[in-house]
C-alpha atoms as a PDB file:
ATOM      1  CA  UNK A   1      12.813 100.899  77.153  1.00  0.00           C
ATOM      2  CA  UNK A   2      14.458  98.256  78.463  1.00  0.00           C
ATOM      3  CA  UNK A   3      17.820  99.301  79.843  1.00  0.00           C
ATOM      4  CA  UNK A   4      20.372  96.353  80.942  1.00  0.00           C
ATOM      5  CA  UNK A   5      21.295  96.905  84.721  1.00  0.00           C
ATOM      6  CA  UNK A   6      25.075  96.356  83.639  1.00  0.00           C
ATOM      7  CA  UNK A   7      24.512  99.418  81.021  1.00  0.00           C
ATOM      8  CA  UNK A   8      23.189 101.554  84.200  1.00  0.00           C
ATOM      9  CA  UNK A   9      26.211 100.321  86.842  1.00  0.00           C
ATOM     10  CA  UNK A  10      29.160 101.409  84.151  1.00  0.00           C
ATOM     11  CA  UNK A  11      28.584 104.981  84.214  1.00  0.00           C
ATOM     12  CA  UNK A  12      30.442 105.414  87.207  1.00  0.00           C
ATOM     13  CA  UNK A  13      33.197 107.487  88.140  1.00  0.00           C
ATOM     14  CA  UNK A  14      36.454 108.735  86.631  1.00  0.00           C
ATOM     15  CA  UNK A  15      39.079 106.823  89.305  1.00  0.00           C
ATOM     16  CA  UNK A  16      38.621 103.694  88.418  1.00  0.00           C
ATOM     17  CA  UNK A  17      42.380 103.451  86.410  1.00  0.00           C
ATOM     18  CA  UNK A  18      43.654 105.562  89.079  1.00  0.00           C
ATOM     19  CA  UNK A  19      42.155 103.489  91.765  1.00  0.00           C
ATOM     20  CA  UNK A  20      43.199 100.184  90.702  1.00  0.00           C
ATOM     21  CA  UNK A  21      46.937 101.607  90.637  1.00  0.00           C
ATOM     22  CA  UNK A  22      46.884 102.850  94.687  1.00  0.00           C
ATOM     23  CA  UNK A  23      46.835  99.944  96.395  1.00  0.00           C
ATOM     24  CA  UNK A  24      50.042  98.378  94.281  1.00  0.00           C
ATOM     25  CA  UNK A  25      51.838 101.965  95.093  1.00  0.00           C
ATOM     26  CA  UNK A  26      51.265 101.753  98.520  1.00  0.00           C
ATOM     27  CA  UNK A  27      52.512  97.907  98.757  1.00  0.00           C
ATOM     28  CA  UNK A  28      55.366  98.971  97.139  1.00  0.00           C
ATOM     29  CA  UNK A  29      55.893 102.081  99.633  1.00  0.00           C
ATOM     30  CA  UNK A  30      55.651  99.433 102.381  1.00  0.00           C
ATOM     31  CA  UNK A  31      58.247  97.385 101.096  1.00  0.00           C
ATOM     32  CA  UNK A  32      60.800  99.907 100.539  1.00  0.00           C
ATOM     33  CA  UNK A  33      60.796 101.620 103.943  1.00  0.00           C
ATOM     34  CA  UNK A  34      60.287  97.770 105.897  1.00  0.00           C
ATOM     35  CA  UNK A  35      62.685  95.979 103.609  1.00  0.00           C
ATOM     36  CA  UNK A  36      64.816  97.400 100.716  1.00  0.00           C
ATOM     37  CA  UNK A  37      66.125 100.717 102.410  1.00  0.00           C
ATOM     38  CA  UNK A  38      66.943  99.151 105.979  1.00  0.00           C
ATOM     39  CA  UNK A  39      69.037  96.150 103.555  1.00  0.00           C
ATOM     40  CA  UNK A  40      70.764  99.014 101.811  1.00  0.00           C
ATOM     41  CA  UNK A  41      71.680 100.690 105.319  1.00  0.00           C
ATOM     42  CA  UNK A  42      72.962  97.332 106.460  1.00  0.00           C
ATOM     43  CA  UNK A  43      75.081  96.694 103.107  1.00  0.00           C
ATOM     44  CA  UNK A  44      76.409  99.911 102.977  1.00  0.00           C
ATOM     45  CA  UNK A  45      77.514  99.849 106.541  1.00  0.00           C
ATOM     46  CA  UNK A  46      79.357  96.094 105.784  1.00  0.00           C
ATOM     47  CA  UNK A  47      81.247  97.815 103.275  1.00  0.00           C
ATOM     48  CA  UNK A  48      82.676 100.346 105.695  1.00  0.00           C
ATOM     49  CA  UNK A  49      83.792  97.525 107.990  1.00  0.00           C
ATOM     50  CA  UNK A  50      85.167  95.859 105.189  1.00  0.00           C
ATOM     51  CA  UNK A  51      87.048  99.064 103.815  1.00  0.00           C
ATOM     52  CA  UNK A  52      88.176  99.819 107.530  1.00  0.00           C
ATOM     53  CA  UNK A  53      90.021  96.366 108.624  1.00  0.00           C
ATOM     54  CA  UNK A  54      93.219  96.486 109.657  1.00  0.00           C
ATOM     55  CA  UNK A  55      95.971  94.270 111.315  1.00  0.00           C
ATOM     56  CA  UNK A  56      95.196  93.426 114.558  1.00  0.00           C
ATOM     57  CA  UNK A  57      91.117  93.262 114.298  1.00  0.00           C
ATOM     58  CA  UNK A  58      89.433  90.014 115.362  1.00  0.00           C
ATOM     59  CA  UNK A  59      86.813  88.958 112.764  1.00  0.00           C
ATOM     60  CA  UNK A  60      84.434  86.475 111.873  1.00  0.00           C
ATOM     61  CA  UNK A  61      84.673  85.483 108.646  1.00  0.00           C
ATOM     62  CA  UNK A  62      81.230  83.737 106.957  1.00  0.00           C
ATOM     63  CA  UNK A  63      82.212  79.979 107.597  1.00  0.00           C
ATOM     64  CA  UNK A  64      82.440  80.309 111.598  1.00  0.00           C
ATOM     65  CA  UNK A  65      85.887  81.123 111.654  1.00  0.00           C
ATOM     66  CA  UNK A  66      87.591  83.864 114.153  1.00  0.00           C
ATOM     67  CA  UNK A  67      91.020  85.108 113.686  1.00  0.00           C
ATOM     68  CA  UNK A  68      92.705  88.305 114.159  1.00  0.00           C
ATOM     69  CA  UNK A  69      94.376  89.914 110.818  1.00  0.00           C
ATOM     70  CA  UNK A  70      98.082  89.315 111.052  1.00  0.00           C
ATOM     71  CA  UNK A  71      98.549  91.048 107.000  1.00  0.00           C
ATOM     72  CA  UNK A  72      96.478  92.957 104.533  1.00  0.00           C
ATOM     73  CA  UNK A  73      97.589  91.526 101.439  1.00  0.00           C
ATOM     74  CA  UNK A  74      95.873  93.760  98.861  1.00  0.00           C
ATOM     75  CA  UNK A  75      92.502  95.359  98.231  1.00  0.00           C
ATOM     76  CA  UNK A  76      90.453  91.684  98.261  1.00  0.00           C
ATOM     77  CA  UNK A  77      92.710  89.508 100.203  1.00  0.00           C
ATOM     78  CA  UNK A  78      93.713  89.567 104.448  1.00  0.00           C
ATOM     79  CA  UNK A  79      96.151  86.836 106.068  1.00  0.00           C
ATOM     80  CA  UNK A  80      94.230  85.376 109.203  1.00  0.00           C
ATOM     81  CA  UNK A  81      95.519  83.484 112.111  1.00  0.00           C
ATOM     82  CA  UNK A  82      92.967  81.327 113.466  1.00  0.00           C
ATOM     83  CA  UNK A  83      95.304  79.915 116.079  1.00  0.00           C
ATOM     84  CA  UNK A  84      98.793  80.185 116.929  1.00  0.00           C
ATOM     85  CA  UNK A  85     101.025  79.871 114.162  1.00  0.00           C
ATOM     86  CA  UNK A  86      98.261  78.908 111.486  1.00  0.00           C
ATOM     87  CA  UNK A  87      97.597  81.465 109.163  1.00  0.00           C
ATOM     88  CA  UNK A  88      95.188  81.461 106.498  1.00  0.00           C
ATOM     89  CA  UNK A  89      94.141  83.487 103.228  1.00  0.00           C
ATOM     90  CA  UNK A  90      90.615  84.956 103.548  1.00  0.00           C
ATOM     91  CA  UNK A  91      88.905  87.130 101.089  1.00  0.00           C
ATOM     92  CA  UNK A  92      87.978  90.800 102.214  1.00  0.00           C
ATOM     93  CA  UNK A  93      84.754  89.882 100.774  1.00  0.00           C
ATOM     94  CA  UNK A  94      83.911  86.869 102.962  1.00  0.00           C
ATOM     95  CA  UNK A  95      84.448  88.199 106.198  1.00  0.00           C
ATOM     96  CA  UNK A  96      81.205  88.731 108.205  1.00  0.00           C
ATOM     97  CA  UNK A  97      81.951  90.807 111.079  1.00  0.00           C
ATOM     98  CA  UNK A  98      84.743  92.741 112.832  1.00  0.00           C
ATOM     99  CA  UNK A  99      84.418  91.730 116.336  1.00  0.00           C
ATOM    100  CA  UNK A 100      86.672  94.679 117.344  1.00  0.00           C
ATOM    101  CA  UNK A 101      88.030  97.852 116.170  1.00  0.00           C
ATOM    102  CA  UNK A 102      91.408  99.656 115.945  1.00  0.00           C
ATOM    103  CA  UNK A 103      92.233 102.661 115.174  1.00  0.00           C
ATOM    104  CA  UNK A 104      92.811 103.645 111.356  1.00  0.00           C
ATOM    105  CA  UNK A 105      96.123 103.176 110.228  1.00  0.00           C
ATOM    106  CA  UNK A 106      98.154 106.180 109.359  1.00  0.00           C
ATOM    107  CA  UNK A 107      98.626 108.252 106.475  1.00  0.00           C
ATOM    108  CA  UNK A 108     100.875 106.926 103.586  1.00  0.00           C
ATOM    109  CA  UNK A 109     104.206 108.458 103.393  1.00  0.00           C
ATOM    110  CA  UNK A 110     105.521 110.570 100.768  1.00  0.00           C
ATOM    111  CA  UNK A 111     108.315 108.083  99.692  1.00  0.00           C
ATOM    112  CA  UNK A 112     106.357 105.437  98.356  1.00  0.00           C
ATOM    113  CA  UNK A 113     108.887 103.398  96.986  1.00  0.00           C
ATOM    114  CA  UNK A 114     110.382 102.152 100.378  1.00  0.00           C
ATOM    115  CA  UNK A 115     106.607 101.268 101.124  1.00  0.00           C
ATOM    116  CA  UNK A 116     107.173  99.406  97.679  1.00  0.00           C
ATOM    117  CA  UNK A 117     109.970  97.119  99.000  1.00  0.00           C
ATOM    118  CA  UNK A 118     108.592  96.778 102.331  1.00  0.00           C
ATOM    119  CA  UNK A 119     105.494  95.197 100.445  1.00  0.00           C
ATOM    120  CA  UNK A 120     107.301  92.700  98.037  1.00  0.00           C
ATOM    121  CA  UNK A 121     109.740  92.009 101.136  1.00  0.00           C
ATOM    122  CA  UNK A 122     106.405  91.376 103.283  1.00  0.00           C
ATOM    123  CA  UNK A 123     105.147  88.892 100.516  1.00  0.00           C
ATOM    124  CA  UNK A 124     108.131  87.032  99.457  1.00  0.00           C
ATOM    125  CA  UNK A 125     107.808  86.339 103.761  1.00  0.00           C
ATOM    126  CA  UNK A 126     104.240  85.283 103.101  1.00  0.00           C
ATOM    127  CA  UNK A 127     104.430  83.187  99.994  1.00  0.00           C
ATOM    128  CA  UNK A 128     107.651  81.661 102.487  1.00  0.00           C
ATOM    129  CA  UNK A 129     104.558  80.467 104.942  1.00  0.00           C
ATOM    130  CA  UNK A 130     102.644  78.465 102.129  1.00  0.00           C
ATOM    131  CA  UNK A 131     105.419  76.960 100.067  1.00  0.00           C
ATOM    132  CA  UNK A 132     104.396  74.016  98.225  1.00  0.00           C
ATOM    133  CA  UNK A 133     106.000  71.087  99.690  1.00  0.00           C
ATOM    134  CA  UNK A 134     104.007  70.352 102.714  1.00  0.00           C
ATOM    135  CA  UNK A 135     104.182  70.592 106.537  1.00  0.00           C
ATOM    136  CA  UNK A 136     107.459  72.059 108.353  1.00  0.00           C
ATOM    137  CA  UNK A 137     109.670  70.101 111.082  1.00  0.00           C
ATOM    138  CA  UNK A 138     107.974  71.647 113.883  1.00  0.00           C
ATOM    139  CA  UNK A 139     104.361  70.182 112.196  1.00  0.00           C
ATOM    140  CA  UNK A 140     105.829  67.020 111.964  1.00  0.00           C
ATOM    141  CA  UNK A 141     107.180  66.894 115.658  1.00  0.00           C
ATOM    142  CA  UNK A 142     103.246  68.181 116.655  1.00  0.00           C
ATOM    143  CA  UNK A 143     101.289  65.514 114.572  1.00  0.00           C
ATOM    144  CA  UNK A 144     103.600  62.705 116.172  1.00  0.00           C
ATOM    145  CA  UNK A 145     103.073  64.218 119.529  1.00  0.00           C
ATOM    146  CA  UNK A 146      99.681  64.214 118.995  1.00  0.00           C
ATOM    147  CA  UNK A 147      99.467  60.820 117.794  1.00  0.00           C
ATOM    148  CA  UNK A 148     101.843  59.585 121.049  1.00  0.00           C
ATOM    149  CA  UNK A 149      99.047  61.401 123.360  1.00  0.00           C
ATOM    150  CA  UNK A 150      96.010  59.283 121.684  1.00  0.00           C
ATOM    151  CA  UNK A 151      97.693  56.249 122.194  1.00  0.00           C
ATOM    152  CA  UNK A 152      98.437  56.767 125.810  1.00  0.00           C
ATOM    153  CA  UNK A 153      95.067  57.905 126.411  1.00  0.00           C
ATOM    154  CA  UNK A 154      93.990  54.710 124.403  1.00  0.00           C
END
């Protein structure tokens, strides 16, 4: 006789499991068109850059610096100058930006092992440029011109 009101209100209708679900599927919709497909597009068209650098590009590598690719090392590592005659080891991986483009280089030659000794050649020159015992002559000659222009300004 005397029926509960809560009794009478839970004989409603089916989509109520369904209906709870909906509103999480269409936040996630949301999120992948307005943020996980667009970051995808953009990290898919860094690695392109990154695969298509070659000597001569300017770039901007993720601390600030700009330099134009003098070498390409190997698959992860480029030789930057950053200003003349200072060259520096930069990670394919850290470089943010290609500020211009060149055109792809050209197809390998048949006769790889001349390639071979070109390469070792090329980075017995660049180990040459970082040998261990410090600055060169012409380093030395620029720090104490340097240091003569302070003082006269001084």
């Amino acid at each position: 006789m005397f029926v509960s009101p809560a009794w009478a209100q839970g004989a409603g209708g089916g989509l109520d499991g369904l209906g709870g679900l909906l509103p999480l599927v269409l936040i996630f919709v949301v999120f992948y068109f307005l943020l996980i497909r667009p970051q995808q597009k953009k990290a898919k068209q860094h690695r392109e850059v990154l695969g298509n650098l070659r000597r001569g590009d300017r770039i901007v590598t993720n601390g600030g610096l700009i330099g134009t690719i003098t070498r390409v090392s190997n698959d992860s590592e480029l030789i930057v100058e950053i200003a003349d005659g200072v060259k520096v080891r930069v990670m394919r991986g850290m470089i943010a930006e290609s500020l211009s483009k060149t055109d792809p280089a050209p197809a390998q030659s048949k006769d790889k092992s001349k390639n071979k000794d070109k390469d070792k050649d090329q980075d017995q020159d660049d180990n040459d440029d970082y040998d261990e015992e410090g600055p060169d002559e012409d380093q030395a000659e620029r720090d104490e011109e340097a240091r003569e222009d302070s003082e006269k300004k001084s």
